[in-house]
N, C-alpha and C. Protein backbone atom coordinates (compact mmCIF):
# COMPACT_ATOMS: atom_id res chain seq x y z
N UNK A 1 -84.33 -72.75 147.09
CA UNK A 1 -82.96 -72.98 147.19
C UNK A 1 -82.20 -71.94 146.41
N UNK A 2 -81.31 -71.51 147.06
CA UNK A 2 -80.28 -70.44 146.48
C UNK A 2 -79.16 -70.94 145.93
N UNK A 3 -79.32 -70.63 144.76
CA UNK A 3 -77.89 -71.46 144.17
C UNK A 3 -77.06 -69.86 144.43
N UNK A 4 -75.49 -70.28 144.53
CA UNK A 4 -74.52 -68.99 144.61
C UNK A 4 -74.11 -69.77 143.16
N UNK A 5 -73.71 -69.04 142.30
CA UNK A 5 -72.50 -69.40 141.45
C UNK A 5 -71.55 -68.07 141.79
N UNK A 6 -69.67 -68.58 141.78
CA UNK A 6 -69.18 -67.95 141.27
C UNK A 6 -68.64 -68.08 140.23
N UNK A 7 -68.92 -66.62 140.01
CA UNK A 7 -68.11 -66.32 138.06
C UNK A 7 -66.74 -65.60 138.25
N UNK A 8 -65.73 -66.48 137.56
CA UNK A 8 -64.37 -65.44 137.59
C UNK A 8 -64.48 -64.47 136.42
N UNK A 9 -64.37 -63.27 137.14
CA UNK A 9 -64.03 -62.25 136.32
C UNK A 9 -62.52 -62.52 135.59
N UNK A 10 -61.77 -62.87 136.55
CA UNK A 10 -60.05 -62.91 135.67
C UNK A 10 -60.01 -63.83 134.31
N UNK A 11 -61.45 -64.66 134.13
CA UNK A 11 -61.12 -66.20 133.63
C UNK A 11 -60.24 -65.58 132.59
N UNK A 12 -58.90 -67.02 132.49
CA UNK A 12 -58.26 -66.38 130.71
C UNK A 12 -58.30 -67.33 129.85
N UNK A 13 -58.18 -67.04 128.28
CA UNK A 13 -58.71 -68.28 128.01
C UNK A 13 -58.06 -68.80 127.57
N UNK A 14 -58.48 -70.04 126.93
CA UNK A 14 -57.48 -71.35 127.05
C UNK A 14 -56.58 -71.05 126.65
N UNK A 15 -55.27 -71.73 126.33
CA UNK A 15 -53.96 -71.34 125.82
C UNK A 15 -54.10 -72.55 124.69
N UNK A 16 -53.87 -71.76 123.39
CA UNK A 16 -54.04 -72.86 122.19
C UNK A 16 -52.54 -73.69 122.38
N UNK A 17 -52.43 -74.47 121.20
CA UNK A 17 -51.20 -75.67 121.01
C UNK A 17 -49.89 -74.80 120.54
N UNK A 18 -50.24 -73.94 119.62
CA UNK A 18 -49.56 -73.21 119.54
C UNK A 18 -48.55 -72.26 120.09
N UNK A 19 -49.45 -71.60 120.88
CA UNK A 19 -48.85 -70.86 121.43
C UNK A 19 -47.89 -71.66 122.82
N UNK A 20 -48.19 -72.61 122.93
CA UNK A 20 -47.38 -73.26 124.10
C UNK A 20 -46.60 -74.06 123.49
N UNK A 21 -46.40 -74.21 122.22
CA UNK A 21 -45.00 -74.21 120.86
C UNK A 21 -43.82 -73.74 121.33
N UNK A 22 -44.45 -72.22 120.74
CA UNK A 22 -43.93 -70.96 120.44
C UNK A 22 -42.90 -70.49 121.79
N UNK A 23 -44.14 -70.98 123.05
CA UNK A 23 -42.82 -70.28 124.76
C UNK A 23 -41.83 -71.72 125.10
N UNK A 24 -42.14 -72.79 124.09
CA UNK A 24 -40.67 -73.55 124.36
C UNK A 24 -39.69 -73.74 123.39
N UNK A 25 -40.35 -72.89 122.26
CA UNK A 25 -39.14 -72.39 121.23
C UNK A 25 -38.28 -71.80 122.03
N UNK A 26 -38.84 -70.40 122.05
CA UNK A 26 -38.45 -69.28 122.90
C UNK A 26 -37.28 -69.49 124.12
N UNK A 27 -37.62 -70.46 124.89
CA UNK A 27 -37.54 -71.21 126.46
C UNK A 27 -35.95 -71.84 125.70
N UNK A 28 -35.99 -72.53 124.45
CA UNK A 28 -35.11 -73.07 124.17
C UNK A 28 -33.88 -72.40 123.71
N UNK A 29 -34.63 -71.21 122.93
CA UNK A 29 -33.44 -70.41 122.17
C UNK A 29 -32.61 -69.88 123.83
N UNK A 30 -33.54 -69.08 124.69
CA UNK A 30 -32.69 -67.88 125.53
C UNK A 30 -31.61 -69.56 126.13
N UNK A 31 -31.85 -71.11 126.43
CA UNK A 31 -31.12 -71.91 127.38
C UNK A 31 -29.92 -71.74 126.04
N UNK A 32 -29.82 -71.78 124.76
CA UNK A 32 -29.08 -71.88 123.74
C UNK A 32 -28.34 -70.43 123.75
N UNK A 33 -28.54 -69.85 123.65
CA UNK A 33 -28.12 -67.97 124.28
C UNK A 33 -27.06 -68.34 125.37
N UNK A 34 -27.45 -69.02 126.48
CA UNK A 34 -27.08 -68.69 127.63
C UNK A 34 -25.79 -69.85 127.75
N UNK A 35 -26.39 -71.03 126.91
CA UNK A 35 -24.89 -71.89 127.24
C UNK A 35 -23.72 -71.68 125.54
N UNK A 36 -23.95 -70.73 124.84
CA UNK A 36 -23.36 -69.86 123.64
C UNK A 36 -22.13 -69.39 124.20
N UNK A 37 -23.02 -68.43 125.59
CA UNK A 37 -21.98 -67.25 126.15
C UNK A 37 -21.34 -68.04 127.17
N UNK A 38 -22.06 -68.43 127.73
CA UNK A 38 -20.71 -69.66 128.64
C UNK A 38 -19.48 -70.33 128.02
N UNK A 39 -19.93 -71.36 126.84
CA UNK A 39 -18.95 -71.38 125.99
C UNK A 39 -17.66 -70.68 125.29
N UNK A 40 -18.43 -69.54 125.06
CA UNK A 40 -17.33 -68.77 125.23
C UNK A 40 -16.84 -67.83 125.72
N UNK A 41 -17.40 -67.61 127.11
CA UNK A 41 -16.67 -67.27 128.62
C UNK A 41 -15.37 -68.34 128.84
N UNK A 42 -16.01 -69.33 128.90
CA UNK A 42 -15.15 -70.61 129.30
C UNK A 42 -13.73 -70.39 128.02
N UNK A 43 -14.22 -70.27 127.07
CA UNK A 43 -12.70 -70.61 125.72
C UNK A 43 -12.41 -69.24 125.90
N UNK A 44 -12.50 -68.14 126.38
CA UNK A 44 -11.38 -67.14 126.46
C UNK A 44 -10.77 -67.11 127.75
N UNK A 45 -11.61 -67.51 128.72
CA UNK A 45 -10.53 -68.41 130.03
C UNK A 45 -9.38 -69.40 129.77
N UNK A 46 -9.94 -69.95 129.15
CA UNK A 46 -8.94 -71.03 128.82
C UNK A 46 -7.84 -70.67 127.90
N UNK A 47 -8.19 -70.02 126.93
CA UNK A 47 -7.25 -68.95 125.77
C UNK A 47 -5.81 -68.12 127.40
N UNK A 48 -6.54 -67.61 127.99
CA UNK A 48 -6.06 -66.56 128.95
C UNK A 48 -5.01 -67.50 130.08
N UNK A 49 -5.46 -68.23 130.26
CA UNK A 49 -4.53 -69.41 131.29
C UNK A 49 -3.51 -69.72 130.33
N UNK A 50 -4.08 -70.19 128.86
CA UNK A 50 -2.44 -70.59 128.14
C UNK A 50 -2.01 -69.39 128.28
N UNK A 51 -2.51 -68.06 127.39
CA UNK A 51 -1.03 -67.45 127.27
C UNK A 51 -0.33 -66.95 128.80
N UNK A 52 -1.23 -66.89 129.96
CA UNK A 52 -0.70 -66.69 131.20
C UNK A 52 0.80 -67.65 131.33
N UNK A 53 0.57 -69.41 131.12
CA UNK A 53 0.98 -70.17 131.17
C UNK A 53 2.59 -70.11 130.26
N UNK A 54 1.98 -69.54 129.20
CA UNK A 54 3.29 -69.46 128.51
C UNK A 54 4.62 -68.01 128.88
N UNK A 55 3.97 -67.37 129.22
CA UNK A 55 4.31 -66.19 129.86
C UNK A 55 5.16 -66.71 131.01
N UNK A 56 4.81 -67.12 131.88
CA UNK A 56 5.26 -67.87 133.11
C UNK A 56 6.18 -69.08 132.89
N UNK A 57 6.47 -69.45 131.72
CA UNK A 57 7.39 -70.25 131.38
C UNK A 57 8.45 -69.41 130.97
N UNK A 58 8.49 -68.54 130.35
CA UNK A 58 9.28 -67.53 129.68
C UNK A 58 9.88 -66.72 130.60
N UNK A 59 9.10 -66.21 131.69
CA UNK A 59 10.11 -65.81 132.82
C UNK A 59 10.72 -66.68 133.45
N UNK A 60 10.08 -67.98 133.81
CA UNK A 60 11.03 -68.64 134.54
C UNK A 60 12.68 -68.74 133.83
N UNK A 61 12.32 -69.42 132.51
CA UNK A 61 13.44 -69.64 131.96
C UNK A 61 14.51 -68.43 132.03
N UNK A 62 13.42 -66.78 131.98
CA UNK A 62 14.38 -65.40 132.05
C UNK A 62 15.01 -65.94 133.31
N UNK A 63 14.89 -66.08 134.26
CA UNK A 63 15.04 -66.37 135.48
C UNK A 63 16.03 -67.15 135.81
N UNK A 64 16.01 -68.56 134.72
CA UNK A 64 16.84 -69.55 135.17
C UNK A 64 18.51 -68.89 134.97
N UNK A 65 18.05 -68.45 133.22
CA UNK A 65 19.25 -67.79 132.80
C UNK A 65 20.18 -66.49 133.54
N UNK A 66 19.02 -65.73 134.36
CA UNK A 66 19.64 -64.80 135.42
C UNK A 66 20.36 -65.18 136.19
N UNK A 67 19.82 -66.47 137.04
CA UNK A 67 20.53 -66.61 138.18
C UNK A 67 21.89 -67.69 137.87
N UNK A 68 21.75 -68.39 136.32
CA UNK A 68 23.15 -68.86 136.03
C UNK A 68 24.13 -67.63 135.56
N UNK A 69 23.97 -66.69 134.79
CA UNK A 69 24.66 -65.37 134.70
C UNK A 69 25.30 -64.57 135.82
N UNK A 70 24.09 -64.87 136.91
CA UNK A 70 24.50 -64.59 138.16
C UNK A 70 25.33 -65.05 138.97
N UNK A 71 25.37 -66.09 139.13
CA UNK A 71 26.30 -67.56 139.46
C UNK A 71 27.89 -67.73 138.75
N UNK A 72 27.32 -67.22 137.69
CA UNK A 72 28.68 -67.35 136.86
C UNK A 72 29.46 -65.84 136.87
N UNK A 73 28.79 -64.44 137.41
CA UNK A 73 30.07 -63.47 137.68
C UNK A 73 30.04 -63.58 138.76
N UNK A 74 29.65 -64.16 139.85
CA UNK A 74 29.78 -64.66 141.21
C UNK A 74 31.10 -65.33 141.15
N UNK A 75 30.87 -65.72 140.70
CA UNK A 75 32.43 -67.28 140.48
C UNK A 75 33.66 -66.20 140.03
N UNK A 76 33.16 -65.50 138.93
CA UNK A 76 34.74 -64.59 138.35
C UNK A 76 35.00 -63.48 139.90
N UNK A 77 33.88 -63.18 140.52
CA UNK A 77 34.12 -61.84 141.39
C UNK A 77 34.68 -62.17 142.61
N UNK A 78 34.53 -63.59 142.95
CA UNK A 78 35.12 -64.74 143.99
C UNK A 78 36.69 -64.71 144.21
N UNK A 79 37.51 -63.76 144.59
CA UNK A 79 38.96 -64.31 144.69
C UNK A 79 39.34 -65.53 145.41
N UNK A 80 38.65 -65.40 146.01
CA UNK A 80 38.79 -67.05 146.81
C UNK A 80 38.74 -68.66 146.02
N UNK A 81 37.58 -68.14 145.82
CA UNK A 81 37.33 -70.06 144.97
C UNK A 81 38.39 -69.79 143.76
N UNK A 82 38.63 -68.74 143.33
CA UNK A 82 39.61 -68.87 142.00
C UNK A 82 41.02 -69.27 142.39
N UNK A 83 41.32 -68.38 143.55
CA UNK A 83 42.62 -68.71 144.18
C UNK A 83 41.97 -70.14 144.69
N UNK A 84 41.86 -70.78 145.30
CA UNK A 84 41.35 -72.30 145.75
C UNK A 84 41.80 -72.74 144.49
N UNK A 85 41.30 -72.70 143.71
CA UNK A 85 41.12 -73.83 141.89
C UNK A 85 42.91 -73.36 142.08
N UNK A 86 43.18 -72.40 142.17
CA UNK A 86 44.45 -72.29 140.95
C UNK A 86 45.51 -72.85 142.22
N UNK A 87 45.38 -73.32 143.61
CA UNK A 87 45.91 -73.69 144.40
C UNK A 87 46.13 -75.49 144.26
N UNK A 88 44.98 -75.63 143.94
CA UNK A 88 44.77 -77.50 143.72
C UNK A 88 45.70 -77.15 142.75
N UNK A 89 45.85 -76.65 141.69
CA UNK A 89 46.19 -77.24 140.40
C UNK A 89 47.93 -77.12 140.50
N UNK A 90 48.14 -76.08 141.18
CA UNK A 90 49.64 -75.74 142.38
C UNK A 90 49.99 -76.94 142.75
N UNK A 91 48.93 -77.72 143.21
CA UNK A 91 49.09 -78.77 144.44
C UNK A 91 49.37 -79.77 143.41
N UNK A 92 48.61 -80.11 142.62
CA UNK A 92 48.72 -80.73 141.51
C UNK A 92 49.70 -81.41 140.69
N UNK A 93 50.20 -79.40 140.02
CA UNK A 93 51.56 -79.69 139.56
C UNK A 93 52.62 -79.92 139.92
N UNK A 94 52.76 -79.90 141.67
CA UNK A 94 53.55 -80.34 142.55
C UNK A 94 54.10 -81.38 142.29
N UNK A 95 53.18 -82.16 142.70
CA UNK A 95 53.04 -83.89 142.89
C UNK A 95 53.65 -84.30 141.70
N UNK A 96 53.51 -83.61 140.46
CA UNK A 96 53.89 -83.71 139.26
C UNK A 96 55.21 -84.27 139.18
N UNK A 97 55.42 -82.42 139.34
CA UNK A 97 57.28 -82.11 139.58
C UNK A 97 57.86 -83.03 140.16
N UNK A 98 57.51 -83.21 141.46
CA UNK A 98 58.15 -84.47 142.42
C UNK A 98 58.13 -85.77 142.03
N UNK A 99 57.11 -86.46 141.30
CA UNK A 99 57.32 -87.88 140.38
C UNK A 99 58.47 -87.90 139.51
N UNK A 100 58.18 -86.42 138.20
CA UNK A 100 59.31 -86.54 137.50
C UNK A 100 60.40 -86.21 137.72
N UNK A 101 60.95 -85.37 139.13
CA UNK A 101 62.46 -85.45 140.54
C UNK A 101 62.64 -86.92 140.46
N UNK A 102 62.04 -87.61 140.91
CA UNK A 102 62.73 -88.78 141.31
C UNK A 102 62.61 -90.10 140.12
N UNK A 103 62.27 -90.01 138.82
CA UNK A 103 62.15 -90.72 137.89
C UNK A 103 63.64 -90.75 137.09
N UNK A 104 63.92 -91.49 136.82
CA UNK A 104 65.73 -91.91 136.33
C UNK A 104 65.55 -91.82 135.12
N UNK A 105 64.65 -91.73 134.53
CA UNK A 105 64.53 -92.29 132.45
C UNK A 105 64.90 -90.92 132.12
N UNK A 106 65.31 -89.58 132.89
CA UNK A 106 65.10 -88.29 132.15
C UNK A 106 66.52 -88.02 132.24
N UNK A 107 68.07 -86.95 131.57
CA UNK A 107 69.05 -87.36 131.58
C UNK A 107 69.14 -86.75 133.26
N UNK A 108 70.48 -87.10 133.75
CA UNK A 108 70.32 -86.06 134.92
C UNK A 108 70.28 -84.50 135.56
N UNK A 109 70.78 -84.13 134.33
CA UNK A 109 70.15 -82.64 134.33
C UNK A 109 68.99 -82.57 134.55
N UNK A 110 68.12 -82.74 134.41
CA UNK A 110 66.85 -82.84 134.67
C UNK A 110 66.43 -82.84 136.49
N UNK A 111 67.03 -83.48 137.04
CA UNK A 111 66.66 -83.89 138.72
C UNK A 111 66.48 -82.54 139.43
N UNK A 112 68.01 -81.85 139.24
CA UNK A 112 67.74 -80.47 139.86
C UNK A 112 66.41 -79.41 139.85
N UNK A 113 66.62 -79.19 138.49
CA UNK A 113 65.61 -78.01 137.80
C UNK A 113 64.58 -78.53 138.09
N UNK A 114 64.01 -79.92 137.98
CA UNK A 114 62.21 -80.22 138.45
C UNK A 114 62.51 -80.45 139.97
N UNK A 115 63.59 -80.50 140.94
CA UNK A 115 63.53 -80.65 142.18
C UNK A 115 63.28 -78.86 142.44
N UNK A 116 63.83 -77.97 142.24
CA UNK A 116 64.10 -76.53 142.42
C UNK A 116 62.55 -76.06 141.78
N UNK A 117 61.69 -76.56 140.77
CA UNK A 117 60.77 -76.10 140.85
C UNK A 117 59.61 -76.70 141.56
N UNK A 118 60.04 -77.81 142.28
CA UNK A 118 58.44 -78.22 142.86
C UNK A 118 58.96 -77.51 144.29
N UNK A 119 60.00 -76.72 144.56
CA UNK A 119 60.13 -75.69 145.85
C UNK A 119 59.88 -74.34 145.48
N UNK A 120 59.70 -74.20 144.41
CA UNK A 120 59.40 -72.93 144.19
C UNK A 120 57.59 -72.01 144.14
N UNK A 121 57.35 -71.56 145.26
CA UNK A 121 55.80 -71.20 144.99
C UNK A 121 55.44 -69.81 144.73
N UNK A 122 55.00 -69.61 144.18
CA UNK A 122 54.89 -67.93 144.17
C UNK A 122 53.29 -67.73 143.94
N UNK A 123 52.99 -66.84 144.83
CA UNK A 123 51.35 -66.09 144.55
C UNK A 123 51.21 -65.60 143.37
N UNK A 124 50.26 -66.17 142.59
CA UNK A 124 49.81 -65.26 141.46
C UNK A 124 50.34 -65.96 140.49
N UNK A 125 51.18 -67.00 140.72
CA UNK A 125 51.65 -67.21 138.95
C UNK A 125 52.11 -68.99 139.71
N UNK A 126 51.28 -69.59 138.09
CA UNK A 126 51.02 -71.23 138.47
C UNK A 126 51.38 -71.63 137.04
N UNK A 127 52.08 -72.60 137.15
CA UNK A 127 52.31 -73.38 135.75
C UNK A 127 51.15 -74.71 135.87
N UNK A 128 51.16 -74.47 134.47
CA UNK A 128 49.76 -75.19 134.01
C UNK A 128 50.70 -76.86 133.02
N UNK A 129 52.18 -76.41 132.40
CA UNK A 129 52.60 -77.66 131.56
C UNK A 129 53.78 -77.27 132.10
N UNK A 130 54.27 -79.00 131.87
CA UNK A 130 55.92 -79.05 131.82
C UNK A 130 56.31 -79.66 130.75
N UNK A 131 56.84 -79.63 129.99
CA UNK A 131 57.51 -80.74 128.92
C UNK A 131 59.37 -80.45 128.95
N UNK A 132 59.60 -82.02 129.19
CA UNK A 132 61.17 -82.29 129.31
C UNK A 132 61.10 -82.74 128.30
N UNK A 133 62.71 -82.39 127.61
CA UNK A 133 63.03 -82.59 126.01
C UNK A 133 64.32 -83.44 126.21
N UNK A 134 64.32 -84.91 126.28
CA UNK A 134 65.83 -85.22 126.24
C UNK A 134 66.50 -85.49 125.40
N UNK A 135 66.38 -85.13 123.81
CA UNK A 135 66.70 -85.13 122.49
C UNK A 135 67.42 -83.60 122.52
N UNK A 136 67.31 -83.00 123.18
CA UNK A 136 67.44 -81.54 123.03
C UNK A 136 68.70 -81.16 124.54
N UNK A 137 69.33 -81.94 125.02
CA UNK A 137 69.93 -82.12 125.63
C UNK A 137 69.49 -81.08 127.10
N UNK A 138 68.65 -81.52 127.95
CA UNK A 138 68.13 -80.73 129.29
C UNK A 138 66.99 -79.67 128.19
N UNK A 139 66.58 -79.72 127.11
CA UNK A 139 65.38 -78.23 127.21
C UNK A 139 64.21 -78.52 127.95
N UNK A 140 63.67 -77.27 128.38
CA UNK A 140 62.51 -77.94 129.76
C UNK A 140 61.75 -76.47 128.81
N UNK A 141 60.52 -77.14 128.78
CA UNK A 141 59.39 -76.50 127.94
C UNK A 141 58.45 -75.68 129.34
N UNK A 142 57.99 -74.72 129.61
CA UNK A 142 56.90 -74.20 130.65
C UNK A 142 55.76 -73.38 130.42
N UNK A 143 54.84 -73.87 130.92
CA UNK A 143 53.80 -72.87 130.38
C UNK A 143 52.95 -72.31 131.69
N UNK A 144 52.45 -71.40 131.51
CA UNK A 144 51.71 -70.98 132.84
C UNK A 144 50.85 -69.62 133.13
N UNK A 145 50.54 -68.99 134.15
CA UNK A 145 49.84 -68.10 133.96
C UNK A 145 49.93 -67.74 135.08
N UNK A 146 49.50 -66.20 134.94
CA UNK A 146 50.41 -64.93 135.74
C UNK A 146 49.15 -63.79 136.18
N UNK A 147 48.74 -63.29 137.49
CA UNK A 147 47.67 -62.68 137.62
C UNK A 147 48.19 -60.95 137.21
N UNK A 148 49.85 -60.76 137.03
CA UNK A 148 50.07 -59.79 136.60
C UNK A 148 51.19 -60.00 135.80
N UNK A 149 51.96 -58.68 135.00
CA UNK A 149 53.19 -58.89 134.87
C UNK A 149 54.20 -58.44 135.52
N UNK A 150 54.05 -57.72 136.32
CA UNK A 150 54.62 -57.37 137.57
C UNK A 150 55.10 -59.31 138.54
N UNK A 151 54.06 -59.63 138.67
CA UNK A 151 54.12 -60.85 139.12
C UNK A 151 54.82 -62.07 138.65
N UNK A 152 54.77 -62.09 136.62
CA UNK A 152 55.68 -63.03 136.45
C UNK A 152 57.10 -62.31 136.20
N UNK A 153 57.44 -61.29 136.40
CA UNK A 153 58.82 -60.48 135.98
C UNK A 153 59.63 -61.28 137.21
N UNK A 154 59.09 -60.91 138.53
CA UNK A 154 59.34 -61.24 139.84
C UNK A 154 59.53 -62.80 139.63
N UNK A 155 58.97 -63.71 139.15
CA UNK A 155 58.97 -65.43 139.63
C UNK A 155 60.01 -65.79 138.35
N UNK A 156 59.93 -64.99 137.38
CA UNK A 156 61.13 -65.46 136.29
C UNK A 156 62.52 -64.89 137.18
N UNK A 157 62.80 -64.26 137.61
CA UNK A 157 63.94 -63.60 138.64
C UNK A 157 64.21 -64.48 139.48
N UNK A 158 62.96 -64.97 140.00
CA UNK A 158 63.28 -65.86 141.16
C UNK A 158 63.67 -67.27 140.38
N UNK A 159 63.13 -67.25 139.16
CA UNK A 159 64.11 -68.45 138.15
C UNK A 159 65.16 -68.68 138.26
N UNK A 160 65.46 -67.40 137.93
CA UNK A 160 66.77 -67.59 137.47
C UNK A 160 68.14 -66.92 138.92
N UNK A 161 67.26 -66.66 139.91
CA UNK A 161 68.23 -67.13 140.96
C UNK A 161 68.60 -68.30 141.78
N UNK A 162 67.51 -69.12 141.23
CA UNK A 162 67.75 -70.68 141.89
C UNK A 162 68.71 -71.08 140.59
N UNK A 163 69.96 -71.68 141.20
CA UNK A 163 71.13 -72.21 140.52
C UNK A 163 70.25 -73.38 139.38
N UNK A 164 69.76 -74.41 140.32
CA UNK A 164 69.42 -75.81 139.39
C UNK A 164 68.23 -75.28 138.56
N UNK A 165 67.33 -74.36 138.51
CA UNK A 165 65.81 -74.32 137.95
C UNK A 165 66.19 -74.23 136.31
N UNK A 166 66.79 -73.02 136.23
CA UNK A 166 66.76 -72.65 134.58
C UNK A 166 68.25 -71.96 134.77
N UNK A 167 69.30 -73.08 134.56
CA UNK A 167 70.62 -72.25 135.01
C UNK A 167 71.15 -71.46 133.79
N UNK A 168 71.05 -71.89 132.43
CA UNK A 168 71.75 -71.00 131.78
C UNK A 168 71.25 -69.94 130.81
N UNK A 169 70.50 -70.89 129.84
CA UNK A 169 69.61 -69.79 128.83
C UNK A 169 68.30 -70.03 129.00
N UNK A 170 67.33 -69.09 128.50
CA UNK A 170 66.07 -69.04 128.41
C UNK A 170 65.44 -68.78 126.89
N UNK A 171 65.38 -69.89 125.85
CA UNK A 171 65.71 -69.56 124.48
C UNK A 171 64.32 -68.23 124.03
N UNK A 172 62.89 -69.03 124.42
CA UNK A 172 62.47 -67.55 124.56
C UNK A 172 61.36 -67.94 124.98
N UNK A 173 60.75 -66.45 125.43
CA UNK A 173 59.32 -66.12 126.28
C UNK A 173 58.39 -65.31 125.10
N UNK A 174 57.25 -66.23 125.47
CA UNK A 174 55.83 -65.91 124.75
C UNK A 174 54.84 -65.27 126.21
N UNK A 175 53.96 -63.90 126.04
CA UNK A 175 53.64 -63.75 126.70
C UNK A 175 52.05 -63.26 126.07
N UNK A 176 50.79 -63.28 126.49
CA UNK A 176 49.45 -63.28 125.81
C UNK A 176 48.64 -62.86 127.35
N UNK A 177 47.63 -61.64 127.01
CA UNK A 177 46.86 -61.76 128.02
C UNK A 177 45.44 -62.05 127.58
N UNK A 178 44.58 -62.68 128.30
CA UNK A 178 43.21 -62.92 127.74
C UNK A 178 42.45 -61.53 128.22
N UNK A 179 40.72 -62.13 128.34
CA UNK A 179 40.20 -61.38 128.57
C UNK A 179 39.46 -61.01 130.08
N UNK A 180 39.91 -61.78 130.66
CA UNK A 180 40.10 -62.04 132.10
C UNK A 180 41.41 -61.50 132.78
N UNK A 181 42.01 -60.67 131.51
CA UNK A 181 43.48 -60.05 132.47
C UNK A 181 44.53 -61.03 132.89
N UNK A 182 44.09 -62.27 132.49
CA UNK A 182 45.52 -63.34 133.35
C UNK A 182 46.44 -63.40 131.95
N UNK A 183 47.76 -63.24 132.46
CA UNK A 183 48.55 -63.52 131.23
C UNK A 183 49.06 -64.89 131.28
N UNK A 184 48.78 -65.69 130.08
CA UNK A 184 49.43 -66.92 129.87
C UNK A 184 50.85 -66.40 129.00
N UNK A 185 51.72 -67.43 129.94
CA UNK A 185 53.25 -67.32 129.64
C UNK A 185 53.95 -69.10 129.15
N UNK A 186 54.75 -68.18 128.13
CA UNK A 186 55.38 -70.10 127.78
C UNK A 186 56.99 -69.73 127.51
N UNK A 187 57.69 -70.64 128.18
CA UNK A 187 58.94 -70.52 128.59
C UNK A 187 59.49 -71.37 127.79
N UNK A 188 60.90 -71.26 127.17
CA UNK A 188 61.20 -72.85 126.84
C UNK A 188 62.95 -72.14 126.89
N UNK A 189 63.79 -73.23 127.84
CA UNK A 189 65.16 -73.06 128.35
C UNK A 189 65.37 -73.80 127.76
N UNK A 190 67.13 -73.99 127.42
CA UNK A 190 68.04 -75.04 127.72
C UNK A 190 68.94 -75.04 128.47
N UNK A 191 68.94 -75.89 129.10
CA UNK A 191 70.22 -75.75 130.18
C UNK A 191 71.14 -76.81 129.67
N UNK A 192 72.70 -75.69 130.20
CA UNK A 192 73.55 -76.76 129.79
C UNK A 192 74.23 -77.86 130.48
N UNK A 193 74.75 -78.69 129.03
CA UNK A 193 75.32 -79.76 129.79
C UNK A 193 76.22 -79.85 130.59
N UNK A 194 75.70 -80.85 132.24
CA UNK A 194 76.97 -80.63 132.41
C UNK A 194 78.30 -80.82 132.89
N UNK A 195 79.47 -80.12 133.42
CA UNK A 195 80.99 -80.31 133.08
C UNK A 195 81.21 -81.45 133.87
């Protein structure tokens, strides 16, 4: 009988306790290595999204503030909506004038001059106050504002060609321009009593 044996040439030999320690030390450190750098892959991502985040808040807000800056010389560059506003307030002081026309508690001097000014309109120049003085026998207080002075030279003229508005004196005129170029004007008459 023929026995065959085979012999491995490759045989390797055993692997002590040790050494199969040692490759799950090893095994352990590189998984400890590897979730190290993840860690902090991950926290400078996250670092990078805030300051992205904060960045992106900071323009918006640049942003918000632009387009109210924007909005708001929109509104001054608007002749329209300004003329509109300063038309209501026209309309306004109308309605005004015409209550205190037909109100009896003021002396009667008074009826004309607030009837003659709620007919009086002029572009560019709007009274903003009235104050009637009846201690002061007819003084009528005015205040208002003028897109030129060209413009209120013209509507004080036209004052003082309406008989009832401001018939006799005009004790005196205050005149101020802002920084918007509109001149605020304050009038204060007395008219006399009369015969």
């Amino acid at each position: 009988m023929n026995l065959r044996q085979d012999i491995d040439l490759l045989q390797r030999p055993p692997v002590r306790w040790e050494e199969k320690i040692l490759r799950v030390e090893v095994m352990l450190l590189l998984v400890l290595v590897i979730v190290a750098v993840g860690l902090v892959f991950g926290l400078s991502i996250m670092m990078r999204q805030s300051q992205i985040s904060k960045e992106l808040s900071a323009l918006s807000l640049l942003e918000n503030q632009r387009q109210l800056t924007l909005s708001q010389l929109q509104d001054l560059l608007d002749p329209g909506k300004r003329q509109a506003e300063q038309d209501q307030k026209i309309s306004s002081l109308r309605r005004q004038l015409a209550i205190y026309a037909d109100q009896t508690k003021f002396q009667p001097g008074f009826s004309q001059p607030l009837n003659d000014l709620t007919h009086l309109a002029y572009h560019g120049v709007w009274l903003t106050r009235i104050r009637l003085n009846n201690t002061e026998s007819g003084s009528i207080h005015l205040e208002g504002q003028a897109q030129s002075s060209a413009l209120l030279s013209e509507y004080l003229a036209e004052l003082q060609n309406q008989t009832g508005t401001l018939p006799q004196r005009i004790r005196q005129i205050v005149v101020q321009q802002d920084k918007s170029q509109l001149l605020h004007f304050v009038l204060d008459s007395h008219a006399e009593a009369p015969h």
